[in-house]
Protein backbone atom coordinates (compact mmCIF):
# COMPACT_ATOMS: atom_id res chain seq x y z
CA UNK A 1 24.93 -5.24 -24.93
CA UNK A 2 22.26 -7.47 -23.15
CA UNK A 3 21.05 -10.49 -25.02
CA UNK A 4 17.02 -10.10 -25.49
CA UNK A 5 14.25 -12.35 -26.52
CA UNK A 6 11.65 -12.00 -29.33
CA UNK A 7 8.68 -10.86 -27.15
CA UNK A 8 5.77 -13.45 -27.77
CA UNK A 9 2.60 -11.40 -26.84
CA UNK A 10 0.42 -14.40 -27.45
CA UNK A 11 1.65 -17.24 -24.83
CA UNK A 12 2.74 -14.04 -22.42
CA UNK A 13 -0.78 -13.37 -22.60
CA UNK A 14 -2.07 -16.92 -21.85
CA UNK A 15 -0.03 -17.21 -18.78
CA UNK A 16 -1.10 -13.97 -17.78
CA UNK A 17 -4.56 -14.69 -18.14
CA UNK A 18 -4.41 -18.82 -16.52
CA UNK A 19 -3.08 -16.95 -13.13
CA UNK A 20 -5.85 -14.23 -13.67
CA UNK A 21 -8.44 -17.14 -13.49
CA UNK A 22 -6.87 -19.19 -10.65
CA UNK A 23 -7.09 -16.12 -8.31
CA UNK A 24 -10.29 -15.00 -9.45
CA UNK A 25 -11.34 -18.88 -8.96
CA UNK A 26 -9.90 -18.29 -5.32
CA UNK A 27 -11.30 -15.78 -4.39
CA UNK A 28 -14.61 -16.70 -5.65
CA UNK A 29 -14.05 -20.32 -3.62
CA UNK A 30 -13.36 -17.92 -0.78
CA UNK A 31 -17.03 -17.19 -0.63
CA UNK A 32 -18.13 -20.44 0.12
CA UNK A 33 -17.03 -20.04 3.56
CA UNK A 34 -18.36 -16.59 4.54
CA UNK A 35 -21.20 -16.43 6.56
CA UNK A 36 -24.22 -13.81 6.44
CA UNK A 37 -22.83 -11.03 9.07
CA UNK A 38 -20.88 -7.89 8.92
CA UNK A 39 -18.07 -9.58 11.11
CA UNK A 40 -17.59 -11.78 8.16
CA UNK A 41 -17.51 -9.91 5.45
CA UNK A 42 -15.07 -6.99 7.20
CA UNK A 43 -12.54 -9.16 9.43
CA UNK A 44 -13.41 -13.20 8.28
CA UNK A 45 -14.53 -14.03 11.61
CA UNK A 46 -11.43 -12.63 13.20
CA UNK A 47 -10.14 -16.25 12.20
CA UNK A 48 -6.87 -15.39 10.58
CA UNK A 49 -3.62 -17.00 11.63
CA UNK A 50 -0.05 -15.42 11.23
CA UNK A 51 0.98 -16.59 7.94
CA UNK A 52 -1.91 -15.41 6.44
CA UNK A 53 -2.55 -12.38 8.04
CA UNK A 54 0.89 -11.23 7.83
CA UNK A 55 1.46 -11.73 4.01
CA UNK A 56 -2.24 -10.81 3.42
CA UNK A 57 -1.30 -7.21 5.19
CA UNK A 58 2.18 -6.73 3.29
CA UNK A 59 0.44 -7.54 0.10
CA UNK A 60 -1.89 -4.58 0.77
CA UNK A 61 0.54 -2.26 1.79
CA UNK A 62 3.22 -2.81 -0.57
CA UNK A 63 1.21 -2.26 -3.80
CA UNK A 64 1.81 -1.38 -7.40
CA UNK A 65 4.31 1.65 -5.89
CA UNK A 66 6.97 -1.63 -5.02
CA UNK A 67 6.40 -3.37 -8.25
CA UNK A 68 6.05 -0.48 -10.43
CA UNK A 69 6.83 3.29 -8.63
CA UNK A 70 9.78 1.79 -6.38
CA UNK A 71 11.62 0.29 -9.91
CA UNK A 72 11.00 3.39 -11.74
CA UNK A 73 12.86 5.24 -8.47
CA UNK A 74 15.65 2.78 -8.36
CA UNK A 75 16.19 3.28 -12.38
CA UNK A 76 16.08 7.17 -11.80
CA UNK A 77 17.85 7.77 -8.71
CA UNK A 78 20.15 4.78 -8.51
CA UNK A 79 21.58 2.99 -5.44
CA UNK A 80 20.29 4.96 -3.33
CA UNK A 81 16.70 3.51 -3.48
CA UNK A 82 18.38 0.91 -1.30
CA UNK A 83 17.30 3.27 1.68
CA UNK A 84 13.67 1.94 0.76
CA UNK A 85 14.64 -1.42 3.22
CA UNK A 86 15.13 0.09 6.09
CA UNK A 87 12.13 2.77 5.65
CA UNK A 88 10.15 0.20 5.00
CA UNK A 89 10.72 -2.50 7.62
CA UNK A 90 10.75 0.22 10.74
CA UNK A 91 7.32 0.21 10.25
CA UNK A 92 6.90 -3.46 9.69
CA UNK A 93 8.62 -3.89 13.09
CA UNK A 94 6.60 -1.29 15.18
CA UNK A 95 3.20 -2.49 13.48
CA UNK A 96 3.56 -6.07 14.58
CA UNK A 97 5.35 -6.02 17.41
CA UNK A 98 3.95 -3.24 18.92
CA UNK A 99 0.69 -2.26 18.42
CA UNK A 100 -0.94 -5.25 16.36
CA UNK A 101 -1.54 -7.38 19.61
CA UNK A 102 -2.82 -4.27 21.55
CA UNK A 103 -5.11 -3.33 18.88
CA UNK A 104 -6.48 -6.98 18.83
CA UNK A 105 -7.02 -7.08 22.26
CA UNK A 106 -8.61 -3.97 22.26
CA UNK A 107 -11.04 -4.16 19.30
CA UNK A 108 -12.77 -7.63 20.47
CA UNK A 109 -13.17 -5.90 24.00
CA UNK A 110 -15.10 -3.18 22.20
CA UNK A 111 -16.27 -4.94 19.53
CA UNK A 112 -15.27 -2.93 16.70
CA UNK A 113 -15.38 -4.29 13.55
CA UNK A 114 -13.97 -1.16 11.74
CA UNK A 115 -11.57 1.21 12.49
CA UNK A 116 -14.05 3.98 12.94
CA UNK A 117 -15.58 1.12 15.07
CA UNK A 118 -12.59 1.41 17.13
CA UNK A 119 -12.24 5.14 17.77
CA UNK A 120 -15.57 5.82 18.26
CA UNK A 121 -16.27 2.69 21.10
CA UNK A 122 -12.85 3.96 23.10
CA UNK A 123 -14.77 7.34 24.14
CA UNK A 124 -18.24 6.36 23.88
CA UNK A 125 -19.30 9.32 21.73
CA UNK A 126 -22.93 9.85 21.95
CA UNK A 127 -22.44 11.86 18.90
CA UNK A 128 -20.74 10.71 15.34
CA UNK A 129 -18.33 13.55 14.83
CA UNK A 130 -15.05 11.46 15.42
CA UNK A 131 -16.98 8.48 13.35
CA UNK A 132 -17.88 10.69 10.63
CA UNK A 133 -14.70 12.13 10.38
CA UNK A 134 -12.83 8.74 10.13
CA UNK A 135 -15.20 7.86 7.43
CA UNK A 136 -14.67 10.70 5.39
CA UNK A 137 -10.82 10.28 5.18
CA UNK A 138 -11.26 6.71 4.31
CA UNK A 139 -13.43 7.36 1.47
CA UNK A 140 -11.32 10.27 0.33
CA UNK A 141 -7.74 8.17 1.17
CA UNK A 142 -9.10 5.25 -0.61
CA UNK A 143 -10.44 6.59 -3.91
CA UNK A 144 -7.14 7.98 -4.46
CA UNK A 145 -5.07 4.87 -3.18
CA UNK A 146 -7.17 2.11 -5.50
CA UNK A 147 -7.17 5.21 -8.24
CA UNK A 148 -3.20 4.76 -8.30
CA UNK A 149 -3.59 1.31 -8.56
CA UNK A 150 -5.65 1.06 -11.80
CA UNK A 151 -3.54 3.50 -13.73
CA UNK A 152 -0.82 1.21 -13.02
CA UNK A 153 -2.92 -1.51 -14.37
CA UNK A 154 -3.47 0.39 -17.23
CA UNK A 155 0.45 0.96 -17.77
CA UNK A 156 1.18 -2.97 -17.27
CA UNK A 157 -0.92 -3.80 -19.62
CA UNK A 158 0.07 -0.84 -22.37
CA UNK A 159 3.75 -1.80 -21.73
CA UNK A 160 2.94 -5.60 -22.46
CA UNK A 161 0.37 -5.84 -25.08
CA UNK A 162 0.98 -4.32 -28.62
CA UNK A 163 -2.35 -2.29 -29.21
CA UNK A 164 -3.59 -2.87 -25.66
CA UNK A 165 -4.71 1.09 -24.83
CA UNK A 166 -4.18 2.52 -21.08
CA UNK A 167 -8.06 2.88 -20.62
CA UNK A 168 -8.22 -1.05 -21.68
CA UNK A 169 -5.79 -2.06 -19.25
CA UNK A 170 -7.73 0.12 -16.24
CA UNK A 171 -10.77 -1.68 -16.90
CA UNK A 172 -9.52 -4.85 -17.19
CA UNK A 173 -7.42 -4.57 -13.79
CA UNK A 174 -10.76 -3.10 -11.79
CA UNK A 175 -12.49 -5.90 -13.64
CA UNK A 176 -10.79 -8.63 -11.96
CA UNK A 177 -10.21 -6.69 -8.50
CA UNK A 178 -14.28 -5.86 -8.21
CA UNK A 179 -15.69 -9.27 -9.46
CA UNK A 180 -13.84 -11.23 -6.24
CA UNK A 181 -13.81 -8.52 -4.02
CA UNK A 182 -17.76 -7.37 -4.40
CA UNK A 183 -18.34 -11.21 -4.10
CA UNK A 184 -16.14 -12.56 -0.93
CA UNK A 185 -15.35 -9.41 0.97
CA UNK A 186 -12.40 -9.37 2.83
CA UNK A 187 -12.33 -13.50 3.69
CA UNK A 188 -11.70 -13.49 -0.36
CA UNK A 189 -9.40 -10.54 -0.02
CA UNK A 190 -6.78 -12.33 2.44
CA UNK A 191 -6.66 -15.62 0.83
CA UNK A 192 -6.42 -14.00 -2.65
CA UNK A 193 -3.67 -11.75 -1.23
CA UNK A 194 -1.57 -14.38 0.88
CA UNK A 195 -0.84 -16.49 -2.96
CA UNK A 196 -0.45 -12.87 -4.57
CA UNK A 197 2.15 -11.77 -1.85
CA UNK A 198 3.95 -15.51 -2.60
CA UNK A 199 4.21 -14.62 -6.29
CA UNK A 200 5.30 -11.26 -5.45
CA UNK A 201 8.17 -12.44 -3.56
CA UNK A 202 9.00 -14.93 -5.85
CA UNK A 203 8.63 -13.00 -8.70
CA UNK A 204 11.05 -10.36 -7.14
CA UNK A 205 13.92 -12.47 -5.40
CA UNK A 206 14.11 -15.34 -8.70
CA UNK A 207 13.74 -12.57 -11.37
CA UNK A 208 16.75 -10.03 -9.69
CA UNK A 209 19.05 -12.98 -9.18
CA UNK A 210 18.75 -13.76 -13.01
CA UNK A 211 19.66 -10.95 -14.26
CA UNK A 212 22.37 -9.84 -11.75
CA UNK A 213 24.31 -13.70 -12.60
CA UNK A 214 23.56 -13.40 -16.55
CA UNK A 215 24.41 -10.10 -16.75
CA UNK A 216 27.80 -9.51 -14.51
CA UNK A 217 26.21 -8.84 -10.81
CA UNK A 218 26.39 -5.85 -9.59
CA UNK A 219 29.97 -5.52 -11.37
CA UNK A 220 28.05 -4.40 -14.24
CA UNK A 221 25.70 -2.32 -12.78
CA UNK A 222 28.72 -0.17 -11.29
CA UNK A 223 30.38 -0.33 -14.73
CA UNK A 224 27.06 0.85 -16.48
CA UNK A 225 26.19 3.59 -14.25
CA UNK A 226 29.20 4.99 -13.74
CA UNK A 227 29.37 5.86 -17.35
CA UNK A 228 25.52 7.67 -16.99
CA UNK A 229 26.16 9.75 -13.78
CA UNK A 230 28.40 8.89 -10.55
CA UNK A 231 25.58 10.21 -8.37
CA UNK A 232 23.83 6.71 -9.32
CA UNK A 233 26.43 5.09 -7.46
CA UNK A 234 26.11 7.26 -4.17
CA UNK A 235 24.05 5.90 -1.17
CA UNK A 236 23.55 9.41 0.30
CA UNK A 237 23.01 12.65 -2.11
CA UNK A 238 25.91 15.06 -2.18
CA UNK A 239 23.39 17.48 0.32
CA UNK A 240 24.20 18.80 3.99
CA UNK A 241 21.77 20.33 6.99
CA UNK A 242 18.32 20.29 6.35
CA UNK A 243 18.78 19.15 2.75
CA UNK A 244 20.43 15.90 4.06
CA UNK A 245 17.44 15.60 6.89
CA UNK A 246 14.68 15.90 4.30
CA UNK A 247 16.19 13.23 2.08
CA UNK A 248 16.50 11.04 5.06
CA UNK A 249 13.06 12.01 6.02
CA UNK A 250 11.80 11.63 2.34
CA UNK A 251 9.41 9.25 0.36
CA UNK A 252 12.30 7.92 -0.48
CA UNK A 253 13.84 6.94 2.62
CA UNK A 254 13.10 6.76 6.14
CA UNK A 255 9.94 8.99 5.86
CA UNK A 256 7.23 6.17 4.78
CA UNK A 257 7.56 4.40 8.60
CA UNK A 258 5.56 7.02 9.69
CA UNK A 259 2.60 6.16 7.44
CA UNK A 260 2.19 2.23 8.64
CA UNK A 261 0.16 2.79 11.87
CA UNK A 262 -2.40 4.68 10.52
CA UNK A 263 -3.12 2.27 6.92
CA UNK A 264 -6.75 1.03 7.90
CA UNK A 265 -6.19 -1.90 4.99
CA UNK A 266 -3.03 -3.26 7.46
CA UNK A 267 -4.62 -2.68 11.05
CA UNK A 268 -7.37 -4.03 9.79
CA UNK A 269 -5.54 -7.62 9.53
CA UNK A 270 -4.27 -6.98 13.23
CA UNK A 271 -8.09 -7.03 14.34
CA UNK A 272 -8.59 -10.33 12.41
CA UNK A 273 -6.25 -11.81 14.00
CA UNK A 274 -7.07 -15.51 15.53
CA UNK A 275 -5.06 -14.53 19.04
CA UNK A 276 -2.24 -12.50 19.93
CA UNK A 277 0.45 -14.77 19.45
CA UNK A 278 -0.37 -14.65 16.08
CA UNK A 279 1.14 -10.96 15.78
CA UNK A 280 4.95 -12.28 16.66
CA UNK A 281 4.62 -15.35 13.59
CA UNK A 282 3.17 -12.10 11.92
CA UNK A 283 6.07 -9.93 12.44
CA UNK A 284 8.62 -12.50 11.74
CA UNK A 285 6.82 -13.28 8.52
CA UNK A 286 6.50 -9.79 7.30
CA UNK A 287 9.53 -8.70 7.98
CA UNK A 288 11.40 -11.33 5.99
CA UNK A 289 9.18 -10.72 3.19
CA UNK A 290 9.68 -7.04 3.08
CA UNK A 291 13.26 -7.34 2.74
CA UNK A 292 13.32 -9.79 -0.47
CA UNK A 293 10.95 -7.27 -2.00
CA UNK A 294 12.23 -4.42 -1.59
CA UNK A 295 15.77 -6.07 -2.77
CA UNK A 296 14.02 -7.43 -5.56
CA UNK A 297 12.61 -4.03 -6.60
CA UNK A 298 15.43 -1.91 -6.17
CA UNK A 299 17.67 -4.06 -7.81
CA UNK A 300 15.54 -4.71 -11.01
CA UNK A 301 14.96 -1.12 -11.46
CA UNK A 302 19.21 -0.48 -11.05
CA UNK A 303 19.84 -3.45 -13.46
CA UNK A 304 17.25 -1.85 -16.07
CA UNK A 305 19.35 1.54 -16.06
CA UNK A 306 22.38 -0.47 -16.47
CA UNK A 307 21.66 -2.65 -19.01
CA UNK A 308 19.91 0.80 -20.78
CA UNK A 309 23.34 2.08 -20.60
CA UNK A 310 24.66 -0.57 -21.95
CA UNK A 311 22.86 -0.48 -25.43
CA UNK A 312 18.98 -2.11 -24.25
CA UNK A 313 16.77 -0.42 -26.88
CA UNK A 314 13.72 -1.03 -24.63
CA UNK A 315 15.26 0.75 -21.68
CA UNK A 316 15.55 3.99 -23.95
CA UNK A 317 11.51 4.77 -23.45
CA UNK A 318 12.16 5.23 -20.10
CA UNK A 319 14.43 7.53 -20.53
CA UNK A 320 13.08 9.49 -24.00
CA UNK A 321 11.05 12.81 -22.29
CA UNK A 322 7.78 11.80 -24.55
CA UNK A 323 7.73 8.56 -22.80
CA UNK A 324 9.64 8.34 -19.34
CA UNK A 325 5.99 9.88 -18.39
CA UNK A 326 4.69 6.83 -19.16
CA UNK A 327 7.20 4.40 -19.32
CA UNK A 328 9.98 4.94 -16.28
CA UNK A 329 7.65 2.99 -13.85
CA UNK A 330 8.09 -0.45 -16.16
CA UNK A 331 11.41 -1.29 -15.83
CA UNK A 332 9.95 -4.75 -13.79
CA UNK A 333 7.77 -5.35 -16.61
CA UNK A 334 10.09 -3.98 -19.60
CA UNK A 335 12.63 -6.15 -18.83
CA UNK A 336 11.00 -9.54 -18.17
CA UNK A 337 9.50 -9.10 -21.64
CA UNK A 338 12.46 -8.56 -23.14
CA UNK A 339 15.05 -11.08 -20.87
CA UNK A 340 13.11 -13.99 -20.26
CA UNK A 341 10.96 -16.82 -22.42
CA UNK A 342 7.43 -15.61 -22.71
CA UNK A 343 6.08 -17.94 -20.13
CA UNK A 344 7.87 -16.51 -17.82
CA UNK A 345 7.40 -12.79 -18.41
CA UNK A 346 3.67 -14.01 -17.99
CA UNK A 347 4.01 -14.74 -14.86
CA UNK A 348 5.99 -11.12 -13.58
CA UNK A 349 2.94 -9.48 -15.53
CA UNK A 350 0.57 -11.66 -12.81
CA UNK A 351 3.22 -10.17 -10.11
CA UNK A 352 2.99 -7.08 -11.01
CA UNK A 353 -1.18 -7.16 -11.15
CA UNK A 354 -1.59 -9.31 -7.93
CA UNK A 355 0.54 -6.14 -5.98
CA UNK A 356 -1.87 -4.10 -7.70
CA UNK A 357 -5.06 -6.48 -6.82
CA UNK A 358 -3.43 -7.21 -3.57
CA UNK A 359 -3.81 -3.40 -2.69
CA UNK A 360 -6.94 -2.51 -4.40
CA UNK A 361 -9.15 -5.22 -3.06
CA UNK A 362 -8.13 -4.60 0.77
CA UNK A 363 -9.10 -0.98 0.25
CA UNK A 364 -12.29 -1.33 -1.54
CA UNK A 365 -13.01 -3.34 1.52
CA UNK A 366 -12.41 -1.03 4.00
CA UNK A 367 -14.13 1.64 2.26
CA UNK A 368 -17.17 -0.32 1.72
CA UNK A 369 -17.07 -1.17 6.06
CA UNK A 370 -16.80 2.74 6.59
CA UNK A 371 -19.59 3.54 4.04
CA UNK A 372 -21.91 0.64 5.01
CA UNK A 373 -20.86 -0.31 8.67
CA UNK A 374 -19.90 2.62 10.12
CA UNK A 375 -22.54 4.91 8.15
CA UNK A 376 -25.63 3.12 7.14
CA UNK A 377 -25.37 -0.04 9.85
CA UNK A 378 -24.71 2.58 12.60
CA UNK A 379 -26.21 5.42 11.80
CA UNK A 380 -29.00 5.07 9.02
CA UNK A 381 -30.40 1.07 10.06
CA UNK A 382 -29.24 0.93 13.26
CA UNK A 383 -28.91 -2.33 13.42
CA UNK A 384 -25.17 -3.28 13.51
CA UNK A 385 -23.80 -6.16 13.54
CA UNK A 386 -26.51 -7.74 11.10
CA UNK A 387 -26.24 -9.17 7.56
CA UNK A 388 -25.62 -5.81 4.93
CA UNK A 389 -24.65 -7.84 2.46
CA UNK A 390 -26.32 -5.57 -0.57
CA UNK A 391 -25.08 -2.61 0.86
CA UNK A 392 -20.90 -3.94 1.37
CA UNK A 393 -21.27 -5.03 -2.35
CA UNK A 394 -23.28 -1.99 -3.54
CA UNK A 395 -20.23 0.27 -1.99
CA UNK A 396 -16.95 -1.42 -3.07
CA UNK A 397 -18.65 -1.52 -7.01
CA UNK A 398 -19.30 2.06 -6.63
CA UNK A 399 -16.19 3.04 -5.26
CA UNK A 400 -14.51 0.91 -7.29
CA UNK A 401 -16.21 2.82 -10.19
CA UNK A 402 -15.30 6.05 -8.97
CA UNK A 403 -11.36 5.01 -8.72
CA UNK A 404 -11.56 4.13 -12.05
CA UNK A 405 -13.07 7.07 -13.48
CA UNK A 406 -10.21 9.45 -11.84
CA UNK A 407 -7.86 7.64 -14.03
CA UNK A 408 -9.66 6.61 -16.97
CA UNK A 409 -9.16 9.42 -19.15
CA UNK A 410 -6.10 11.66 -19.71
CA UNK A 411 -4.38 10.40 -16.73
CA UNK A 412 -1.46 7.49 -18.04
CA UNK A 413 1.13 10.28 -16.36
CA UNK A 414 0.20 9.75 -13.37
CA UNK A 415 3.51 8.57 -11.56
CA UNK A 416 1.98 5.55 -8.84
CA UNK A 417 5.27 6.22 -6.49
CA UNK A 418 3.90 9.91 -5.69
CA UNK A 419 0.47 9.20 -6.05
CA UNK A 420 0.36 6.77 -3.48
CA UNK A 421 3.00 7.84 -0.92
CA UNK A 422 2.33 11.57 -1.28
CA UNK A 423 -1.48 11.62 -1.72
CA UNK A 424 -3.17 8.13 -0.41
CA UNK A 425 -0.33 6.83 2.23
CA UNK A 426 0.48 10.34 3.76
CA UNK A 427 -3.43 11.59 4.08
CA UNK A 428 -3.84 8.15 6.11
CA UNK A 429 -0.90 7.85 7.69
CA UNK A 430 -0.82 11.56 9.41
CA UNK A 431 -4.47 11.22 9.95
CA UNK A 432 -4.89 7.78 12.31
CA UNK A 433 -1.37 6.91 12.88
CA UNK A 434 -0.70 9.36 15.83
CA UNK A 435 -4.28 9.03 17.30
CA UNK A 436 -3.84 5.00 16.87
CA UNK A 437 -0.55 4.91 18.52
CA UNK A 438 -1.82 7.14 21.39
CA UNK A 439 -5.07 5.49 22.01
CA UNK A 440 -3.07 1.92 22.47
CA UNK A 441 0.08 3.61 24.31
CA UNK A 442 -0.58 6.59 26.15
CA UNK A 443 -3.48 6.22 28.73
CA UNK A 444 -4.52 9.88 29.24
CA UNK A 445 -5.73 10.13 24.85
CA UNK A 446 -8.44 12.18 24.67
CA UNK A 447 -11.45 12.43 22.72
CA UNK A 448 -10.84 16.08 21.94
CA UNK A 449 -7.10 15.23 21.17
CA UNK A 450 -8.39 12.41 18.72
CA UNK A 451 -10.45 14.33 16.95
CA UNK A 452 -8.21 17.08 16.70
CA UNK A 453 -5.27 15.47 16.03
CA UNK A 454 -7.23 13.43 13.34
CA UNK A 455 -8.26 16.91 11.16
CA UNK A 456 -4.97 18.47 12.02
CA UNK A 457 -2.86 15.52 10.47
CA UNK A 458 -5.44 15.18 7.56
CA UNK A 459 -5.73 18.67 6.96
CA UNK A 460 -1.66 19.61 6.71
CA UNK A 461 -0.78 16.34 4.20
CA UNK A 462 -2.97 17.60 1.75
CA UNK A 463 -1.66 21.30 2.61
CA UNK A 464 1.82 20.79 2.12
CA UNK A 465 1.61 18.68 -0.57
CA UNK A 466 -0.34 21.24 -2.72
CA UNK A 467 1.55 25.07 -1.44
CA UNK A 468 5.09 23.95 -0.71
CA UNK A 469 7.09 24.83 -3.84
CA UNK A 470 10.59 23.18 -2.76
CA UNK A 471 12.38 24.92 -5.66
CA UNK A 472 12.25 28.20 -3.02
CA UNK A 473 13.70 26.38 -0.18
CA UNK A 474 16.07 23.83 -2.47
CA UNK A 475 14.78 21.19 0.36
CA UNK A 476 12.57 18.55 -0.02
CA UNK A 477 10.15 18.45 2.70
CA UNK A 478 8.01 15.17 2.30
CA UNK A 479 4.19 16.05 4.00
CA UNK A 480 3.84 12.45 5.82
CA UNK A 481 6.50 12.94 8.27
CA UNK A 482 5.70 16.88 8.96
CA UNK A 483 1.73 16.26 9.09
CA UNK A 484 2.32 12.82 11.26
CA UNK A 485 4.67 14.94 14.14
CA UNK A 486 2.06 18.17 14.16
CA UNK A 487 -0.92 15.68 14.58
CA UNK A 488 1.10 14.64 17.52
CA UNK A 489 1.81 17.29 19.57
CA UNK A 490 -1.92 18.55 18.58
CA UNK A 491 -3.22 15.55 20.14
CA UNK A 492 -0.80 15.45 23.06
CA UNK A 493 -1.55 19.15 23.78
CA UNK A 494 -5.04 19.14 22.98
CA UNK A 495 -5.62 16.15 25.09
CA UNK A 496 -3.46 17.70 28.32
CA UNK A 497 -5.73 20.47 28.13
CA UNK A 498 -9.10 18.69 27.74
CA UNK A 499 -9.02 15.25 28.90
CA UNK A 500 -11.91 12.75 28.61
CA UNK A 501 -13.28 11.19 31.21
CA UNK A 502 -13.41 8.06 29.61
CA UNK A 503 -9.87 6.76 28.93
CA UNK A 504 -10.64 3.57 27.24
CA UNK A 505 -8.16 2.11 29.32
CA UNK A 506 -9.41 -0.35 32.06
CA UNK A 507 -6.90 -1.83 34.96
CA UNK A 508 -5.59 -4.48 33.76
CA UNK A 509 -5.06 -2.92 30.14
CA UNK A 510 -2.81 -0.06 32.30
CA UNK A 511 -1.04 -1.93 33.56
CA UNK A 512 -0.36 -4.18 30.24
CA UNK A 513 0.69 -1.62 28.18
């Protein structure tokens, strides 16, 4: 049986709360340096350099689902969460090395400052409708998205602190996310997320390699789970045909590289960027990164199970039906309280927030540029580009508000994995990713195919997600994937049939790309 320690709430709770202050300190430091304009506050001057922009945007994109959902997957499904590397890092490798120097290019030719910004100036639209649209899914993506991210604040903190209740730990997490975030916009954001996406990685590359050399390696995960269920041991489910496709094509697997084009909270790093050689240090940054975490993550959340089978009393709420509700996302946090000195487990509490922070922040920021740039600036005030400083912080508090009253009451079930990936990362994903990849690639994008491909993409995530019953079919059909390929070939067709006669393409962009 695994040796625990006596869980010391008390100096857990002081180390928790000295890396609270140093990146609320940060971030607050962070503000120092912005100055009074819109370009500030939503892309820090377009200043950022490689390192920073690359951990910055892995931070955001890899949020409380890695730290919390993606454990809670590994512990229930076993090794074959191990899939999660290379669906993850597909992405990582298009992003950067394909369409993050474009879009850079691109957006400081047009001089967007938002991605709304950026489909709107390629076509010129005298009239909002593809602006408008953009905004909408934002604010509807988002809410959901930072949502996710304060209930799993509010399970850290239930799962740590004796007495500590779910709605406690929601407020505290927005708390800390909204008080740098309203203050240093997105200048705050990156630096605050560049040391959070170092503790991540830390956190989930020393923390895995403990446990697998004091408890056996992954000798005694085999040993454990094969007593549980054999299937925990398989890399592939014991499916054919489309069964085998959808699992391949799932949340699970392969399926979430279709969502990382179209994440405005990562593209809008690549528009920061200082110059386009930044984008290759970028790439090879972020994909290194990537891969520890997702190790890290997949392995915790296997080691939990096994040490669960092997007798861990603190493994069995995640497996009790009253509590795996609550309680299977926590093996990362479960564990450390339990396995290491308090000090410590202090610090993978801080991990776990700053993924949580790390996402949250980035999309209260983007929200707040679509509400207050790309709404009031452009079409209220009409006067964009100026200082809308009131406004920026007026939006991400109320947003911020919002996200925290879908979760605050009745809602410590909700499972962050499908929240995010199947709500917040699909709706995004399917909704820009095909129009972002065709306006930077494909010179004959129109505006007619944007916009339809936009609604089309949009429209089916949230469609599929809520009428397919896969218990009729026995197939898992994940709605990212699906909604990203029909937003496509809408665009495509839609765009053959009624081109624009602005491309957004000059010359010497044709023949770059």
């Amino acid at each position: 049986m695994p040796e625990t320690t006596v869980v010391n709430t008390t100096v857990v709770g002081v180390s928790f709360v000295v890396y609270t202050l140093a990146i609320v300190a940060i971030g607050l430091y962070s503000a120092r340096f912005a100055k009074r304009s819109d370009e500030d506050y939503f892309l820090a001057g377009r200043s950022l350099g490689g390192w920073v922009a690359a951990l910055s945007a892995s931070a955001s994109s890899e949020s409380g689902w890695v730290t919390l959902g993606l454990v809670g997957w590994a512990f229930a499904s076993g090794v074959q969460a191990y899939w999660i590397i290379p669906g993850c890092l597909l992405g990582f490798l298009f992003n950067w090395f394909v369409l993050a120097g474009r879009l850079r290019d691109r957006s400081i030719k047009l001089g967007a400052l938002t991605i709304p910004d950026f489909f709107s100036f390629n076509f010129k639209e005298r009239y909002p409708l593809l602006r408008t649209l953009s905004v909408f899914i934002i604010l509807a993506a988002m809410m959901l998205y930072v949502a996710a991210q304060l209930a799993a604040a509010g399970k850290a903190f239930t799962a740590t602190f004796d007495g500590v209740d779910y709605r406690v730990g929601v407020l505290i997490g927005a708390g800390i996310v909204l008080l740098y975030t309203v203050i240093g916009g997105f200048r705050a954001v990156c630096w605050t997320d560049f040391l959070q996406a170092l503790l991540m990685v830390g956190t989930l590359v020393a923390f895995p390699i403990y446990l697998l050399v004091t408890q056996g390696g992954y000798g005694f995960i085999q040993e454990q789970l094969s007593t549980v269920d054999d299937s925990l041991l398989r890399f592939t489910p014991d499916k054919s045909g489309p069964a085998l496709l959808g699992f391949f094509l799932g949340a699970g697997a392969l399926g979430i590289n279709f969502g990382y084009p179209g994440q405005p909270h990562v593209l809008i790093r690549f528009m920061a960027l200082r110059s386009r050689k930044d984008a290759l240090v970028g790439g090879v940054v972020s994909m290194t990164w990537g891969l520890c975490v997702y190790w890290g993550a997949v392995t915790v959340g296997l080691m939990a199970r096994a040490m669960t089978a092997a007798g861990a009393s603190w493994g069995q709420l995640m497996l009790d039906q009253e509590t795996s509700g609550v309680y299977q996302e926590l093996g990362l946090v479960l564990s450390a309280m339990h396995m290491l000195p308090p000090v410590m487990a202090g610090m993978v509490l801080a991990a776990v927030l700053a993924a949580i922070c790390s996402t949250a922040d980035s999309q209260l920021v983007v929200a707040a540029s679509a509400a207050a740039n790309d709404f009031y600036a452009r079409l209220l005030s009409k006067k964009p580009g100026a200082s809308h400083m009131l406004v920026n912080r007026i939006v991400v508090l109320t947003i911020g508000i919002g996200a925290v009253l879908l979760v605050l009451y009745d809602r410590s079930d909700v499972k962050v994995y499908e929240y995010v990936l199947s709500y917040g990362w699909a709706m995004l994903g399917a909704a820009f990713g095909p129009q972002m990849i065709l306006l930077l690639l494909w010179k004959r994008a129109s505006y007619a195919g944007c916009v339809s491909g936009m609604l089309t993409g949009f429209i089916v995530a949230i469609a599929w997600k809520l009428f397919y019953d896969p218990t009729t079919t026995g197939i898992e059909v994940y709605n990212l994937p699906l909604a990203f390929v029909v937003a496509l070939v809408v665009n495509v067709m839609v765009s053959l049939v009624m081109p624009s006669t602005i491309s957004g393409f000059d010359e010497k962009e044709k023949q770059s790309n």
